[in-house]
Each structure stands twice: as structure tokens, then as C-alpha cells.
C-alpha atoms as a PDB file:
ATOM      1  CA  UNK A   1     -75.550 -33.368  75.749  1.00  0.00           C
ATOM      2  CA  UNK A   2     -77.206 -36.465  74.241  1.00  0.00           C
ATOM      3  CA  UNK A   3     -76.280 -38.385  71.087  1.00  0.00           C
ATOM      4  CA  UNK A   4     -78.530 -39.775  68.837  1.00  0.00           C
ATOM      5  CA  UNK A   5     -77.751 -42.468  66.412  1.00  0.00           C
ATOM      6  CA  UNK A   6     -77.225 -41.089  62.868  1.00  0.00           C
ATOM      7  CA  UNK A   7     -80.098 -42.316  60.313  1.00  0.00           C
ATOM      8  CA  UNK A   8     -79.375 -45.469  58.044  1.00  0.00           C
ATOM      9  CA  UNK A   9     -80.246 -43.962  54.407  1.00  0.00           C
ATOM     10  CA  UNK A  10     -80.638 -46.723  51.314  1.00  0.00           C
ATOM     11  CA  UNK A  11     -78.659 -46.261  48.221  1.00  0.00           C
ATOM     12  CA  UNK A  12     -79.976 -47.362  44.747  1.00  0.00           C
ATOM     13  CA  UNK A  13     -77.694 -50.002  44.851  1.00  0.00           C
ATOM     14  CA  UNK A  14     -79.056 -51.758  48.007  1.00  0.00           C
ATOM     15  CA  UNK A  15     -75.880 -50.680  50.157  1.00  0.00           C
ATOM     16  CA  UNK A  16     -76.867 -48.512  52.953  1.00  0.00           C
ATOM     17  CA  UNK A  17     -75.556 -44.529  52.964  1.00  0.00           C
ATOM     18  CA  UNK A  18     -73.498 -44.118  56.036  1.00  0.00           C
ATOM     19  CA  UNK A  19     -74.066 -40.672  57.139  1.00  0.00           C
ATOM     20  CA  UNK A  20     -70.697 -40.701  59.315  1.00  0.00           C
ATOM     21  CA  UNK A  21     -68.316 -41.454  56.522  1.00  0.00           C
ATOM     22  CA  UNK A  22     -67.315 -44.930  58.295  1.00  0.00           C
ATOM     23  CA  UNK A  23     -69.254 -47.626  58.608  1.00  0.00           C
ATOM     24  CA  UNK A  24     -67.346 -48.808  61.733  1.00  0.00           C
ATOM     25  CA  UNK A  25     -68.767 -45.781  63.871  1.00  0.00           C
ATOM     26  CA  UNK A  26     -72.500 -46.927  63.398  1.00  0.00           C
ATOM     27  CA  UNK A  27     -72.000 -49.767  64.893  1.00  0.00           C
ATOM     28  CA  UNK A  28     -73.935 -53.498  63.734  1.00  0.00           C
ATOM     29  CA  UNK A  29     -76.721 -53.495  62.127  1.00  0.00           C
ATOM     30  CA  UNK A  30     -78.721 -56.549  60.361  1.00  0.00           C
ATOM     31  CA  UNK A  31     -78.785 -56.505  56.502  1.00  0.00           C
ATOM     32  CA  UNK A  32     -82.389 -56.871  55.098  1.00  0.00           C
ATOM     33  CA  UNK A  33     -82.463 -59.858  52.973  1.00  0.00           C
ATOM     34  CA  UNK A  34     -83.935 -58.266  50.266  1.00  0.00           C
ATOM     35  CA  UNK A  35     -81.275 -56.004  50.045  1.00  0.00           C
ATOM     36  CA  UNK A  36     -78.534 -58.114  50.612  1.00  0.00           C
ATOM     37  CA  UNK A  37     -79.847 -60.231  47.604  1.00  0.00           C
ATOM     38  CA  UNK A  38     -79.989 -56.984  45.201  1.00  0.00           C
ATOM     39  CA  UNK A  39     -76.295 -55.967  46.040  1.00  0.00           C
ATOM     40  CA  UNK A  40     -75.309 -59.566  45.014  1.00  0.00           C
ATOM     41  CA  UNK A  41     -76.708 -59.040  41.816  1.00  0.00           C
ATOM     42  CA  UNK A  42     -75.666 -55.996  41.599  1.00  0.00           C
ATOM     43  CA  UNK A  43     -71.988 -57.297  42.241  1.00  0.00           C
ATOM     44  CA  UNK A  44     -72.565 -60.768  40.285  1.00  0.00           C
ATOM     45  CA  UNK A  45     -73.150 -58.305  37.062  1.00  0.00           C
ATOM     46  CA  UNK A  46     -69.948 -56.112  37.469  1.00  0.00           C
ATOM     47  CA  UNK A  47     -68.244 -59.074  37.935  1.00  0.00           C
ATOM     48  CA  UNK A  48     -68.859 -60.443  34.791  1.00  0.00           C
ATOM     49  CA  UNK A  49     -68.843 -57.693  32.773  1.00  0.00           C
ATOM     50  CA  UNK A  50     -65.005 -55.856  33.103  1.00  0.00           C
ATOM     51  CA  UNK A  51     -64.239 -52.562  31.923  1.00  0.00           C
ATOM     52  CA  UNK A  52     -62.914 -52.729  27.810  1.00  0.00           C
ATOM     53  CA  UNK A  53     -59.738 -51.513  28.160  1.00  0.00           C
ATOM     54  CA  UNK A  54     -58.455 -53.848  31.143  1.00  0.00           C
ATOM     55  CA  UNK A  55     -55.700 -56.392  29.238  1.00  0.00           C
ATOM     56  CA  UNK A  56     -55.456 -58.766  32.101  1.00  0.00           C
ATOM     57  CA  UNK A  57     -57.253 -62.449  31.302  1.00  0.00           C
ATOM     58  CA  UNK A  58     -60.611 -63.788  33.768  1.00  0.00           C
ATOM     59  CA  UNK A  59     -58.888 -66.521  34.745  1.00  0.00           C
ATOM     60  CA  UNK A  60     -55.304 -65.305  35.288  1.00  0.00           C
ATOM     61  CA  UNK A  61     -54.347 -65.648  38.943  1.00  0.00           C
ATOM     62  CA  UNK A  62     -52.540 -62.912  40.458  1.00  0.00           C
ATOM     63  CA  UNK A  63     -49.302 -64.022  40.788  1.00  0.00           C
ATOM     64  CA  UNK A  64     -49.018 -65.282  37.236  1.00  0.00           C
ATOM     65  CA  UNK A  65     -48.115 -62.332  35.741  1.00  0.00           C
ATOM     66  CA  UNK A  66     -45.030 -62.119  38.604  1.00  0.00           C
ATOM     67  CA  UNK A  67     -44.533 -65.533  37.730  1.00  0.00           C
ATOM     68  CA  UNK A  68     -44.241 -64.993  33.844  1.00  0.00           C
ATOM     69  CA  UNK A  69     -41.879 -62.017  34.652  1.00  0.00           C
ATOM     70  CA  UNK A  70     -39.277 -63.873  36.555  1.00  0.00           C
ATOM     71  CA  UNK A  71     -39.706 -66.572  34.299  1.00  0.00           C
ATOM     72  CA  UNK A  72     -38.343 -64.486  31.366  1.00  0.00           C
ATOM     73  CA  UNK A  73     -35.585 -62.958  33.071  1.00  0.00           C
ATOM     74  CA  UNK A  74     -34.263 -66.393  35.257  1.00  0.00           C
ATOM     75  CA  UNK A  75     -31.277 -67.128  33.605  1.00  0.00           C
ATOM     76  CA  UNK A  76     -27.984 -69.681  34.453  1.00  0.00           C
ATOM     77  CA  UNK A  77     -30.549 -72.112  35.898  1.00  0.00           C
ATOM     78  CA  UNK A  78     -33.289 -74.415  34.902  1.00  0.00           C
ATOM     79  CA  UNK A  79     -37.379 -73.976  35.528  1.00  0.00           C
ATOM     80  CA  UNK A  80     -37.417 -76.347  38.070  1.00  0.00           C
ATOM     81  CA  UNK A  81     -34.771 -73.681  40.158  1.00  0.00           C
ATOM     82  CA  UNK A  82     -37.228 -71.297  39.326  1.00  0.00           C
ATOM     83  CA  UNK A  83     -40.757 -72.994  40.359  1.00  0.00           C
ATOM     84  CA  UNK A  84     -38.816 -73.936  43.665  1.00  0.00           C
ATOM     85  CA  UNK A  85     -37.593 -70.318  44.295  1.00  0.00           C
ATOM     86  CA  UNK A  86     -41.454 -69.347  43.767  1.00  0.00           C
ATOM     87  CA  UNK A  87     -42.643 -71.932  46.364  1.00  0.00           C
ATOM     88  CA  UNK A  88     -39.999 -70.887  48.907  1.00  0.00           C
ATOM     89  CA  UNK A  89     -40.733 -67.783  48.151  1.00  0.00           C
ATOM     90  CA  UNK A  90     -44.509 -67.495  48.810  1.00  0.00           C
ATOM     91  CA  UNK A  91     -44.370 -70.861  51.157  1.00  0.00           C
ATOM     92  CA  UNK A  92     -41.189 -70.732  53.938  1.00  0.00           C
ATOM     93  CA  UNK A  93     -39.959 -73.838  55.305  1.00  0.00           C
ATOM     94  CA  UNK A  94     -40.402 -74.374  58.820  1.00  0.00           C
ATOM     95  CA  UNK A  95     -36.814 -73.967  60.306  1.00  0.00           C
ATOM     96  CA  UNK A  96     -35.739 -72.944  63.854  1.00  0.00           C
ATOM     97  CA  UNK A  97     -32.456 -72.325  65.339  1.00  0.00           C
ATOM     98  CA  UNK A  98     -31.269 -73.124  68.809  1.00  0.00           C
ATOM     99  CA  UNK A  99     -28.136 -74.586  70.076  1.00  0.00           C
ATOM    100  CA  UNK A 100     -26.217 -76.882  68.377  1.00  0.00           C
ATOM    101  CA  UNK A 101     -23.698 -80.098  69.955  1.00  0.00           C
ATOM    102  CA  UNK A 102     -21.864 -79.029  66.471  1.00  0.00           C
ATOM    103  CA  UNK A 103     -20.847 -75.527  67.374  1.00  0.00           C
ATOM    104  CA  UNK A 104     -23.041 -72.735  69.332  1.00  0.00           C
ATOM    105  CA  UNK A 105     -26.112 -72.145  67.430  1.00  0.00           C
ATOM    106  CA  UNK A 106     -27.609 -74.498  64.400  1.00  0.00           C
ATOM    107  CA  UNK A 107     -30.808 -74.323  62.303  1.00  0.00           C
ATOM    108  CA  UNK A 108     -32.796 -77.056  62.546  1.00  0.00           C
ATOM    109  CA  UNK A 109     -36.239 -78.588  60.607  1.00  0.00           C
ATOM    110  CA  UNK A 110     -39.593 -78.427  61.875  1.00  0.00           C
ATOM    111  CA  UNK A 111     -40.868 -80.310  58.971  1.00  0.00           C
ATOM    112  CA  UNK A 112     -39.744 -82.985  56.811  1.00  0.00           C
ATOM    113  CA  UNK A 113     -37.656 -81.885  53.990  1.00  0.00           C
ATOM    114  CA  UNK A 114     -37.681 -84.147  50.868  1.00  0.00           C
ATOM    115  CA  UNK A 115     -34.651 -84.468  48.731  1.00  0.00           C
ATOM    116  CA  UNK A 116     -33.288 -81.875  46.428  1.00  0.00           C
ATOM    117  CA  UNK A 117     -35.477 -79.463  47.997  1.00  0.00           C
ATOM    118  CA  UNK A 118     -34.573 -75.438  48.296  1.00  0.00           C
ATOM    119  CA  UNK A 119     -34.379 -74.773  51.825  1.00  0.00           C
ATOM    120  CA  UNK A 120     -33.601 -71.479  52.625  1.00  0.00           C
ATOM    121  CA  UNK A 121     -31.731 -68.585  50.668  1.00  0.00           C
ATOM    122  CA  UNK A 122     -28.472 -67.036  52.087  1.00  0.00           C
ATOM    123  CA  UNK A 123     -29.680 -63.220  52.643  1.00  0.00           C
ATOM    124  CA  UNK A 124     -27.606 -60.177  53.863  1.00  0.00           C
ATOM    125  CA  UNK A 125     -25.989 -57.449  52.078  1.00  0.00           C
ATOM    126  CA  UNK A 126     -23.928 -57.663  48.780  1.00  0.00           C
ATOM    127  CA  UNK A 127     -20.484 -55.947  49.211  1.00  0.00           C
ATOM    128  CA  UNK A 128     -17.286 -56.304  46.847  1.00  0.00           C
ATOM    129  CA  UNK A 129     -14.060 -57.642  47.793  1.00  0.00           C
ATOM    130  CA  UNK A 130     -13.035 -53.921  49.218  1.00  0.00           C
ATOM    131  CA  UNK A 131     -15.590 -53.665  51.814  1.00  0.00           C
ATOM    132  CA  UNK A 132     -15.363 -57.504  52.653  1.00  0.00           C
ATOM    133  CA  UNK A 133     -11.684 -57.042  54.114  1.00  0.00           C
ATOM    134  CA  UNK A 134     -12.545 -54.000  56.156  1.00  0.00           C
ATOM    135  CA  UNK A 135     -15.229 -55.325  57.498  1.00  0.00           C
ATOM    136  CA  UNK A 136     -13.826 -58.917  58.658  1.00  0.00           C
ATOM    137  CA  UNK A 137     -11.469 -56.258  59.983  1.00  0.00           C
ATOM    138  CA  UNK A 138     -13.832 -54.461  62.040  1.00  0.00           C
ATOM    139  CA  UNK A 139     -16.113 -57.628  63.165  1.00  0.00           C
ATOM    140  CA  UNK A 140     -12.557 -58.679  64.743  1.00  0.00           C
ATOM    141  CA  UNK A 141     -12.313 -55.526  66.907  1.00  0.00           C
ATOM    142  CA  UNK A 142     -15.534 -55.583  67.926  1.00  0.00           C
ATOM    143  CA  UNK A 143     -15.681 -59.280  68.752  1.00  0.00           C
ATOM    144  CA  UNK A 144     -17.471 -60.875  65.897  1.00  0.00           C
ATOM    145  CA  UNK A 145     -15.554 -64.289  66.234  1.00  0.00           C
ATOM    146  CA  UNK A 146     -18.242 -65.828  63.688  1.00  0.00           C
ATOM    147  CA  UNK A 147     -17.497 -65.153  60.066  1.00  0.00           C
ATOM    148  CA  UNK A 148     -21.177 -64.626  58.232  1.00  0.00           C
ATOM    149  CA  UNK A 149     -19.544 -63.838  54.851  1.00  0.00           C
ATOM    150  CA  UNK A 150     -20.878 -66.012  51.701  1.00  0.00           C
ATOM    151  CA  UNK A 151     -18.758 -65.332  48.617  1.00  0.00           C
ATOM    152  CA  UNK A 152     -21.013 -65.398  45.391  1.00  0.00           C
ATOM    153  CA  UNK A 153     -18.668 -65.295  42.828  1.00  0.00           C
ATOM    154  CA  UNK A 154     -15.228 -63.172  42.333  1.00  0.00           C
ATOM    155  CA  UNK A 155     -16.270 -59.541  42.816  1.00  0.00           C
ATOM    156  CA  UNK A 156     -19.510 -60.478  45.296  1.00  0.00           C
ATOM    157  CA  UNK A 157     -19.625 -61.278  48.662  1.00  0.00           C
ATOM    158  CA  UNK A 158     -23.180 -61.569  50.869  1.00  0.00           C
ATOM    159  CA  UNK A 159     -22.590 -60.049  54.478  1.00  0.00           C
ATOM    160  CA  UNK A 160     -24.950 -61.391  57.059  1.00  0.00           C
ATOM    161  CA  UNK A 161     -23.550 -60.676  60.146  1.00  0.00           C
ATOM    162  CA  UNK A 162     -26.117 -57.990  61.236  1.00  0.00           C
ATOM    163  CA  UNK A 163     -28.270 -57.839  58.200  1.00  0.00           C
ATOM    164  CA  UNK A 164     -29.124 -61.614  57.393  1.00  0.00           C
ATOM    165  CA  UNK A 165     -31.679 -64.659  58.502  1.00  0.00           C
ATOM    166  CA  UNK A 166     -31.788 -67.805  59.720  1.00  0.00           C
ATOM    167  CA  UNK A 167     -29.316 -68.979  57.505  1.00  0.00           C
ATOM    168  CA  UNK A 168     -26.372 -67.622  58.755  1.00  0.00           C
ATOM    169  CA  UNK A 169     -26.653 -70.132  61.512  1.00  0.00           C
ATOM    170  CA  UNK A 170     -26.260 -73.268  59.737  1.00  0.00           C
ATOM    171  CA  UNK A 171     -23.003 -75.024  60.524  1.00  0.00           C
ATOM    172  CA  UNK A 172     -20.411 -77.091  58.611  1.00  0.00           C
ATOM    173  CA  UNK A 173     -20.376 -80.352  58.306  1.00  0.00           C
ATOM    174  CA  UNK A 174     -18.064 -83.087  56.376  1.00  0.00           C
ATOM    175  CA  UNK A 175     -21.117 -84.884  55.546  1.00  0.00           C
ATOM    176  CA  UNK A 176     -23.644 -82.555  55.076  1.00  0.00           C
ATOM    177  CA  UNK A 177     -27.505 -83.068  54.321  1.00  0.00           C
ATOM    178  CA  UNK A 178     -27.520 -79.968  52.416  1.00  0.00           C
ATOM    179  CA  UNK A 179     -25.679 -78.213  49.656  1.00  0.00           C
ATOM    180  CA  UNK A 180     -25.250 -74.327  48.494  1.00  0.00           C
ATOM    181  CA  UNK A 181     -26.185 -73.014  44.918  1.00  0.00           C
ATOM    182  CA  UNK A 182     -25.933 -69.762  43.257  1.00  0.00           C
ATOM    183  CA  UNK A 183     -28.824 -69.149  40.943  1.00  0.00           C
ATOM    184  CA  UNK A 184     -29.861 -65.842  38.505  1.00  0.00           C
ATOM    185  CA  UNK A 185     -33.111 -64.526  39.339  1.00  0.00           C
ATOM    186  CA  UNK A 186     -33.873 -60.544  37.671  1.00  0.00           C
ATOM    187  CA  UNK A 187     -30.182 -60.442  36.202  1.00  0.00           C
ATOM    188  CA  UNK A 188     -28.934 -60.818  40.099  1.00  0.00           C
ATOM    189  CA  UNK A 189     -27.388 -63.953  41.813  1.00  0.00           C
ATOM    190  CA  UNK A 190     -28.276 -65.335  44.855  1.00  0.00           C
ATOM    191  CA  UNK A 191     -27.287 -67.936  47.183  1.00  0.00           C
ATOM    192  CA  UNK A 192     -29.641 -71.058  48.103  1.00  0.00           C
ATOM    193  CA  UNK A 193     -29.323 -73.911  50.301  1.00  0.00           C
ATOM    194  CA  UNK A 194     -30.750 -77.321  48.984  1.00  0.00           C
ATOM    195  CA  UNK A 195     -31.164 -80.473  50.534  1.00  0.00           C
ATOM    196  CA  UNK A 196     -28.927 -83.335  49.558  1.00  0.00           C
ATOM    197  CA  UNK A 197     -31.126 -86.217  51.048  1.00  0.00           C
ATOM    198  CA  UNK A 198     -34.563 -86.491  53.210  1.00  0.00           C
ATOM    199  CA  UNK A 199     -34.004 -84.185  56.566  1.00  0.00           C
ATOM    200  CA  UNK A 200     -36.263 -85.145  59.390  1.00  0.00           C
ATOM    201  CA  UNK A 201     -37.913 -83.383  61.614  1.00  0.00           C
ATOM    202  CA  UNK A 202     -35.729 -81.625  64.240  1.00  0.00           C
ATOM    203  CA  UNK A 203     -32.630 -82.652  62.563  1.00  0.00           C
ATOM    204  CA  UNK A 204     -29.972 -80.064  61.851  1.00  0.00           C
ATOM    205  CA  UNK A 205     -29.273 -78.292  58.799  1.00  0.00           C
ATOM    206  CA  UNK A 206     -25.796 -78.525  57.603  1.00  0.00           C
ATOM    207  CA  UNK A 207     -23.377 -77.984  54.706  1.00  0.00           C
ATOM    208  CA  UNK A 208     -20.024 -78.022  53.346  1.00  0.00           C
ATOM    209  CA  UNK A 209     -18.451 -74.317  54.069  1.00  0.00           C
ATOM    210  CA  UNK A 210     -15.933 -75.400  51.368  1.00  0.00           C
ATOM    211  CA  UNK A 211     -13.307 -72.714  52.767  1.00  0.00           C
ATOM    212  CA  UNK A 212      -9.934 -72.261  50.772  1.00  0.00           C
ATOM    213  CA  UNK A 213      -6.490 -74.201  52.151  1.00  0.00           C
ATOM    214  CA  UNK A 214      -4.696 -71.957  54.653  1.00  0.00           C
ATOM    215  CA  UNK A 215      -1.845 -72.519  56.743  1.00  0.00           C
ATOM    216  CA  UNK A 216      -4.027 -71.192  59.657  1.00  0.00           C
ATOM    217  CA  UNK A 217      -6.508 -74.239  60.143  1.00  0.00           C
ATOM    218  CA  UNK A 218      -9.913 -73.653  61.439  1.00  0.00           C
ATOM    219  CA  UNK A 219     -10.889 -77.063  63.534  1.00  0.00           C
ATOM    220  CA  UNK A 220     -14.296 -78.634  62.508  1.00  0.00           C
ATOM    221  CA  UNK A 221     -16.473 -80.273  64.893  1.00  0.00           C
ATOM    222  CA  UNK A 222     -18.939 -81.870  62.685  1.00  0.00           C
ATOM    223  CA  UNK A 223     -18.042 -85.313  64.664  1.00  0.00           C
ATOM    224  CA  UNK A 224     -19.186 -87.292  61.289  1.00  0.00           C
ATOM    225  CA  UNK A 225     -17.283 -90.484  60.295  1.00  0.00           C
ATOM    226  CA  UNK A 226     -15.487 -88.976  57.432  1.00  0.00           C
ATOM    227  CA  UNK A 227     -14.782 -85.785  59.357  1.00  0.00           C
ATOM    228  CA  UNK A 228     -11.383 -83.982  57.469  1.00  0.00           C
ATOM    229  CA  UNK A 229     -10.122 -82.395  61.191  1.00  0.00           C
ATOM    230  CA  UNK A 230     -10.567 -79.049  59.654  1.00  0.00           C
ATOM    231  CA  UNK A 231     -12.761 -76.584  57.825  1.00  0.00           C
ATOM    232  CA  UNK A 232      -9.829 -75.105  55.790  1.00  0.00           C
END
């Protein structure tokens, strides 16, 4: 049985009619220029003349409308916390994380971080107080020496131990280059981690855990001059 290559019909338009449905199954053909030059115009003219009922501006970009929307419902925080959530957002920082002379695994930069910079936001899952306990219970059985628990305010708590990212593995330090925040963004908080001062490439990300007095102390190994001895 032999094939033979389906026809190449010409539309009004100046596009060609594929015959299969799918232009990928014909194969590569050369575009007349002729043609070519009557679907630009054709294109150039829709273009510039929208349909009446559309509401959205020529010149909008099209995150702006995203951008106007978070705008209006950001609260608790200032624009400049907002424009910096939208660059993190759409533009990551480069971050790694691989073992740390601090304690097991760090994060570290892989680009030069300026001051007062958002870094990275804490993600995992929000739990309440409840769940929290039974959890840290569980982790314990199972193994889970490392607590990945981020409390947001009284009734939240952000659990990243199997659900999080990169920033679960930043370590404590007494004298951090970083510092946490809770901002509003859409009527629900989250947790961010801003630099203090200029971080250099390859150096590692740290910041104050700020854990509550116990009688149980948890030793820190920061090694900085104004180390306390412990994280708690």
C-alpha cells in the first residue's frame, strides 16, 4: 500500500488548509512570500482592531490585572512587601542546599542577595495548635528528630516536614544574615525570610529560630561570636 502526500489547499486568508487536521503530520513546507506577507496583514489588522465588548486596556500587561488584585487585598504590610512578594514570586532566588558545618543540611546563595531583600517564603501546610501536638508526636515515633514547624501567629502553625521547600533547611544562627516576617497577602498570612545585610554568593542562609525558654535546652551550633549556647 503506498501513501501519497495529502494536497496543500490555500485559504482566503493566505494560511494553507491542512487536509489532515494537524499541521505537524504534513511535515515542512516553505511559505510563499506572497502569502506569508498577506497573513501579516491580515493579522496586523485584527490586531488593531479588538472586538467592542473586550474591557481589558491595549497596553495593559498581563499580569497587571493580578497585580492590581493583590494589591487591593494586601493588607498588615506596606507596597514595597507587596512589589517584593511579586518579584519573588514570578523571579526565584537562586538558593541551594547541601551540607552545612552549622548543623546537617543548610541553604545556601547562588547569587548575591542585597539587603532587605525577600528571600524565600516558609511553605508547608497550615495546621492549628491541635494537629501541631499530634504531629510533633508522631514525627518523634517515626524518627523525625528535625522540628519543621513555623508558628504564624496563635491559632496557625506551617508544617513543612514532608510538604515544604527549600526553606525548611535554613539553620539558626545568633547572628543571622536573615530575618522572618509574617505578611497578609488575599486575607491569608504567610511567612517570609528577608535578608538583614548583603549575602554573598555561596554563603549560608541563616536566622534567628527565636524558640521560647524551656528548661529542656536545645544546644546551638551557630559558632558566631555572640553565640547564646542555646536555641531555647
Amino acid at each position: 500500500t503506498s501513501f501519497s502526500t495529502p494536497k496543500k489547499k490555500k485559504r482566503d486568508d493566505g494560511m494553507r488548509e491542512h487536509v489532515t487536521g494537524c499541521a505537524r503530520s504534513e511535515g515542512y513546507y516553505k511559505i510563499d512570500k506572497k502569502d506569508k506577507l498577506k497573513y501579516l496583514n491580515n493579522s496586523r489588522a485584527f490586531a488593531e482592531e479588538p472586538p467592542a465588548d473586550t474591557q481589558v486596556r491595549r497596553n495593559c500587561p498581563p499580569r497587571v490585572p493580578e497585580q492590581r488584585r493583590l494589591l487591593s487585598s494586601f493588607t498588615g504590610s506596606c507596597d514595597s512587601d507587596l512589589l517584593k512578594f511579586n518579584q519573588l514570586k514570578f523571579r526565584k532566588k537562586k538558593l541551594k542546599f547541601c551540607k552545612s558545618h552549622i548543623h546537617d543540611w543548610g541553604l545556601f546563595a547562588m547569587e548575591p542577595i542585597a539587603a532587605d531583600e525577600m528571600v524565600i517564603e516558609y511553605v508547608g501546610q497550615n495546621i492549628r495548635q491541635v494537629i501541631a501536638d499530634m504531629r510533633e508526636k508522631r514525627y518523634e515515633d517515626e524518627g523525625i528528630g528535625s522540628s519543621y514547624m513555623f508558628r504564624v501567629d496563635h491559632d496557625t502553625i506551617i508544617d513543612a516536614t514532608k510538604c515544604g521547600n527549600f526553606a525548611r533547611f535554613i539553620n539558626h544562627s545568633c547572628n543571622p544574615n536573615c530575618y522572618a516576617k509574617v505578611i497578609t497577602v488575599e486575607s491569608q498570612k504567610k511567612i517570609v525570610i528577608y535578608s538583614k545585610q548583603h549575602i554573598n554568593v555561596n554563603e549560608e542562609i541563616t536566622y534567628d529560630y527565636k524558640f521560647p525558654i524551656e528548661d529542656v535546652k536545645i544546644p546551638c551550633l551557630c559558632g558566631s561570636e555572640n553565640c547564646r549556647g542555646t536555641l531555647n
